[in-house]
C-alpha atoms as a PDB file:
ATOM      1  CA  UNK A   1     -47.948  -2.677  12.109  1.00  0.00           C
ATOM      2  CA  UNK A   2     -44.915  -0.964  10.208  1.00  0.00           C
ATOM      3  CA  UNK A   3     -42.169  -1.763  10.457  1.00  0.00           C
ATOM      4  CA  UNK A   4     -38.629  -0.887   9.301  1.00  0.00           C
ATOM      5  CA  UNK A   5     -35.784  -3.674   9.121  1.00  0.00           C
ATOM      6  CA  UNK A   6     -32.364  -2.948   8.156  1.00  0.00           C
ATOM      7  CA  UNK A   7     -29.767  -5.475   6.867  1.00  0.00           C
ATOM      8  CA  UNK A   8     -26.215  -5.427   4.620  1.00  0.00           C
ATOM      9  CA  UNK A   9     -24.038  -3.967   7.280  1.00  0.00           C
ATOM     10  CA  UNK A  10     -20.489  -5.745   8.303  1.00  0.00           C
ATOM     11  CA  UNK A  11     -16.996  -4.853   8.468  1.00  0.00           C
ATOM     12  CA  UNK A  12     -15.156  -3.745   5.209  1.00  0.00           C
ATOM     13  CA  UNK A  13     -11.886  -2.503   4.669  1.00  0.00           C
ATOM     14  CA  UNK A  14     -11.014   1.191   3.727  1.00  0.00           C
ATOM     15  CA  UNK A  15     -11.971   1.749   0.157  1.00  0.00           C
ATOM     16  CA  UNK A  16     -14.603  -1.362   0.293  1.00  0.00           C
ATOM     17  CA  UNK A  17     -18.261  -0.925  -0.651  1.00  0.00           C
ATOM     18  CA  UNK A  18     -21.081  -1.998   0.946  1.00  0.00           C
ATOM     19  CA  UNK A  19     -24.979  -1.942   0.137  1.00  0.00           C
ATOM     20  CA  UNK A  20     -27.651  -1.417   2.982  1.00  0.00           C
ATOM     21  CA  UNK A  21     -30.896  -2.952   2.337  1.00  0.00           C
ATOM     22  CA  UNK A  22     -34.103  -1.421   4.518  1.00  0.00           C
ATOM     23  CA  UNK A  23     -37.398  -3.128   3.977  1.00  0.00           C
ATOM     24  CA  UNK A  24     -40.983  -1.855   5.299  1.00  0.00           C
ATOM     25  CA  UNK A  25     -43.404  -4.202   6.441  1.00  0.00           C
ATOM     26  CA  UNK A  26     -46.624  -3.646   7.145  1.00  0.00           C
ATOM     27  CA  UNK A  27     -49.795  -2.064   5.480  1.00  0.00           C
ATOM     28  CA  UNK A  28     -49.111   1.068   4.079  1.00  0.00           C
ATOM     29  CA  UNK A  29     -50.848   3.687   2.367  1.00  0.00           C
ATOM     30  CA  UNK A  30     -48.227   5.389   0.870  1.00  0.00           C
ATOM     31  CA  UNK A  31     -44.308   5.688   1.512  1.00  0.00           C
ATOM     32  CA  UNK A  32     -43.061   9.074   1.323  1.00  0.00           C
ATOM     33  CA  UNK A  33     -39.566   9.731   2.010  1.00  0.00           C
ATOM     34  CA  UNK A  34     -37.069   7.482   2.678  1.00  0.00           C
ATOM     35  CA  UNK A  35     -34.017   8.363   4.158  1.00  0.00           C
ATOM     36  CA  UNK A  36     -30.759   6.956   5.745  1.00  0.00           C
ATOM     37  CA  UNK A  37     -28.869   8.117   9.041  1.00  0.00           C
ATOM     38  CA  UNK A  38     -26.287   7.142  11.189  1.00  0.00           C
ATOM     39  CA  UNK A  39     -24.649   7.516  14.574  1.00  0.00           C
ATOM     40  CA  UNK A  40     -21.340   6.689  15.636  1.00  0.00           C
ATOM     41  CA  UNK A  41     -20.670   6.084  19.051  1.00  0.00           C
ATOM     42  CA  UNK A  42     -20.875   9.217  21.475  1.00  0.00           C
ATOM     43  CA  UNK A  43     -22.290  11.362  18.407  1.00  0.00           C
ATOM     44  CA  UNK A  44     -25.218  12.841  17.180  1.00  0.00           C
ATOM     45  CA  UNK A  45     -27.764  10.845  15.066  1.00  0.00           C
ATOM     46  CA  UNK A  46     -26.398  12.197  11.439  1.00  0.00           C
ATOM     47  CA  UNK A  47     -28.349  12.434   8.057  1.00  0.00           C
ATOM     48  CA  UNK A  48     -26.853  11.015   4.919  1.00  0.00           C
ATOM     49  CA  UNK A  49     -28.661  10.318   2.443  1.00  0.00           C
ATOM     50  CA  UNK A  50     -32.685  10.624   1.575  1.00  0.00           C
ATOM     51  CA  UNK A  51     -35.088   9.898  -1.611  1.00  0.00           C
ATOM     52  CA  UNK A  52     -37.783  11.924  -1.833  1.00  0.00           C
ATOM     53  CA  UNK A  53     -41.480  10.417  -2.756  1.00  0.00           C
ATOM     54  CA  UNK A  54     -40.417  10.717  -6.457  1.00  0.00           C
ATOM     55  CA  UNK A  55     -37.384   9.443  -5.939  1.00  0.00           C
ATOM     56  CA  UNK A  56     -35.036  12.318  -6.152  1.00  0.00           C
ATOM     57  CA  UNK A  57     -31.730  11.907  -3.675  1.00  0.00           C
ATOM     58  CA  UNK A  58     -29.856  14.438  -1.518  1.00  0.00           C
ATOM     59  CA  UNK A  59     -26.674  13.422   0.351  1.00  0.00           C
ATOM     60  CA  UNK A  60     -24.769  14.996   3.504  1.00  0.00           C
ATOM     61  CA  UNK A  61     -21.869  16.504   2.172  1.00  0.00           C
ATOM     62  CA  UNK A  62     -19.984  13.046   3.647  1.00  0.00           C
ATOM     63  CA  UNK A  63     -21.547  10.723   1.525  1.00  0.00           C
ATOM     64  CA  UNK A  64     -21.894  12.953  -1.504  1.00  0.00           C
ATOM     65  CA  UNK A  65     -20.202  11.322  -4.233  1.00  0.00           C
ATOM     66  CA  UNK A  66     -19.202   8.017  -2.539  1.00  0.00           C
ATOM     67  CA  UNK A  67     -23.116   6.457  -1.301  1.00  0.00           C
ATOM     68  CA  UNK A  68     -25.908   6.352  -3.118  1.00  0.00           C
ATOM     69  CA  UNK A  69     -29.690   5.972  -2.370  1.00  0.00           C
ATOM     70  CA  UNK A  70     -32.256   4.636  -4.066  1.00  0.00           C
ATOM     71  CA  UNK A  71     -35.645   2.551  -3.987  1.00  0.00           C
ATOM     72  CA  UNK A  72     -37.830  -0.131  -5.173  1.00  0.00           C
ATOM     73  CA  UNK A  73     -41.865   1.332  -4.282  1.00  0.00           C
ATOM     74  CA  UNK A  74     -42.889  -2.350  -5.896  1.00  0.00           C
ATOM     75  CA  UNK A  75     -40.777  -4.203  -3.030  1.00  0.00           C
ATOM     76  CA  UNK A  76     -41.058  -1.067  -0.356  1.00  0.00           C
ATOM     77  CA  UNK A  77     -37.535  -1.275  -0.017  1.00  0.00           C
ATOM     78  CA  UNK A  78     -34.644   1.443   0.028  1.00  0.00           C
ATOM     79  CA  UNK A  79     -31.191   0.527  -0.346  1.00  0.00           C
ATOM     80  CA  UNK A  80     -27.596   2.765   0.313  1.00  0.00           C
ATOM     81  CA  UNK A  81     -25.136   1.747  -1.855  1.00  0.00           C
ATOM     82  CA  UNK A  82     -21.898   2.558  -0.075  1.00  0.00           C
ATOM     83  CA  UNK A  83     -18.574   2.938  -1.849  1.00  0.00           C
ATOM     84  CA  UNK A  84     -15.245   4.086  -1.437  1.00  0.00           C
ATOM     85  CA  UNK A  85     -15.317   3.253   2.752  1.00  0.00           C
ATOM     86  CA  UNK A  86     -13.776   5.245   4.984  1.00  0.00           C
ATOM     87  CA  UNK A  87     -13.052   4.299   8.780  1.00  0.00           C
ATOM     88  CA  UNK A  88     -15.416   7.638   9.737  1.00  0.00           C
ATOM     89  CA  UNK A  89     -18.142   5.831   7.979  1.00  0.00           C
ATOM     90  CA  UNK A  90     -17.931   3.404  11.141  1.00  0.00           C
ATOM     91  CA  UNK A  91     -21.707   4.339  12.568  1.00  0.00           C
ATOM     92  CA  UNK A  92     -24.889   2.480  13.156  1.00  0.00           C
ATOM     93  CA  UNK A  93     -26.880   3.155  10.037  1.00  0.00           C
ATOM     94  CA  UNK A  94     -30.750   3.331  10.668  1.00  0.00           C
ATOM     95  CA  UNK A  95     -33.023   3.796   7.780  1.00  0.00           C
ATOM     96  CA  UNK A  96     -36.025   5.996   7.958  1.00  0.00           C
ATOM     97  CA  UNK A  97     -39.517   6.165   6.520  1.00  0.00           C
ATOM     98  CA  UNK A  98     -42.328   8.769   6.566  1.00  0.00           C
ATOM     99  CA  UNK A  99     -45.046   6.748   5.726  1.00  0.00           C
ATOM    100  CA  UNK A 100     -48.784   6.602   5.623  1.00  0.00           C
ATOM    101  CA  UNK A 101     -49.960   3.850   7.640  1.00  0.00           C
ATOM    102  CA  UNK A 102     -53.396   1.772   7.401  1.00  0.00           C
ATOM    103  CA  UNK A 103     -54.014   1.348  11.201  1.00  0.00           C
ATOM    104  CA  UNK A 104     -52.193   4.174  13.069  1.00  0.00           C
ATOM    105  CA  UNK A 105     -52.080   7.928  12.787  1.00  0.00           C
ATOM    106  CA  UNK A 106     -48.127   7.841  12.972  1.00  0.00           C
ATOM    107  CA  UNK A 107     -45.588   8.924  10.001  1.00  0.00           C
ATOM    108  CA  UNK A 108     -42.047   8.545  11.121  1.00  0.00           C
ATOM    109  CA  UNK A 109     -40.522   4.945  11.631  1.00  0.00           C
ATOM    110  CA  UNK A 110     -37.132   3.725  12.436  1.00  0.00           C
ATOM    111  CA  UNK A 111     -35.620   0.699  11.793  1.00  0.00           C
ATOM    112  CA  UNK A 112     -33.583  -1.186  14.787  1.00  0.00           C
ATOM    113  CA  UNK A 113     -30.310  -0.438  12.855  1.00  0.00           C
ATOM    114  CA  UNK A 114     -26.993  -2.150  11.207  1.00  0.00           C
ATOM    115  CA  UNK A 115     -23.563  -1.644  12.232  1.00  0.00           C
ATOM    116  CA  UNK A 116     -21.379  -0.517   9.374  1.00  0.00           C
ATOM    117  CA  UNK A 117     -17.495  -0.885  10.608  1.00  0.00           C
ATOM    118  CA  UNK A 118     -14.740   0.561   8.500  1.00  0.00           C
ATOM    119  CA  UNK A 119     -11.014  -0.696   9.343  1.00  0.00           C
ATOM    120  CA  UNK A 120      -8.068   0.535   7.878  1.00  0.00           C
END
């Protein structure tokens, strides 16, 4: 089945960097777009950053200019490279797939998560 894992998350000083790996397992048709989110405690899931099928990238306003997405179709892997850290980046970040599964009729998928903590 499909599966979304995220990893690269950890505690960084303000002003650090930090790059989020998400890797889909699983057979899949096709992978459409990829996108991260986050939520910080006692808020709203948030969007910040997607790649389209062809790859092109849109950002929340937040992470415009400071994270940047991208992916490897080959490895079926997306990444968020996160610089210039600021505490309000603190958040679970969950990475997120519509995809095109072999053996189900389902398109979204979640991954479990990382914790990305900020400190000043």
């Amino acid at each position: 089945q499909v599966q979304l894992v995220e990893s690269g998350g950890g505690t960084v000083q303000a002003g650090g960097s930090l790059r989020l790996s998400c890797r889909v397992s699983g057979s899949v048709v096709k992978i459409n777009g990829m996108d991260w989110y986050r939520q910080a405690p006692g808020n709203e899931r948030e969007f910040v950053a997607s790649s389209s099928t062809l790859g092109l990238a849109t950002y929340s306003d937040s992470a415009e200019g400071r994270f940047t997405i991208s992916r490897d179709n080959t490895k079926k892997m997306v990444y968020l490279q996160m610089n210039n850290l600021k505490p309000e980046d603190t958040a679970v970040y969950y990475c997120h797939a519509d995809i095109l599964p072999w053996d189900s009729t389902a398109r979204h998928f979640w991954g479990q998560g990382t914790q990305v903590t900020v400190s000043s």
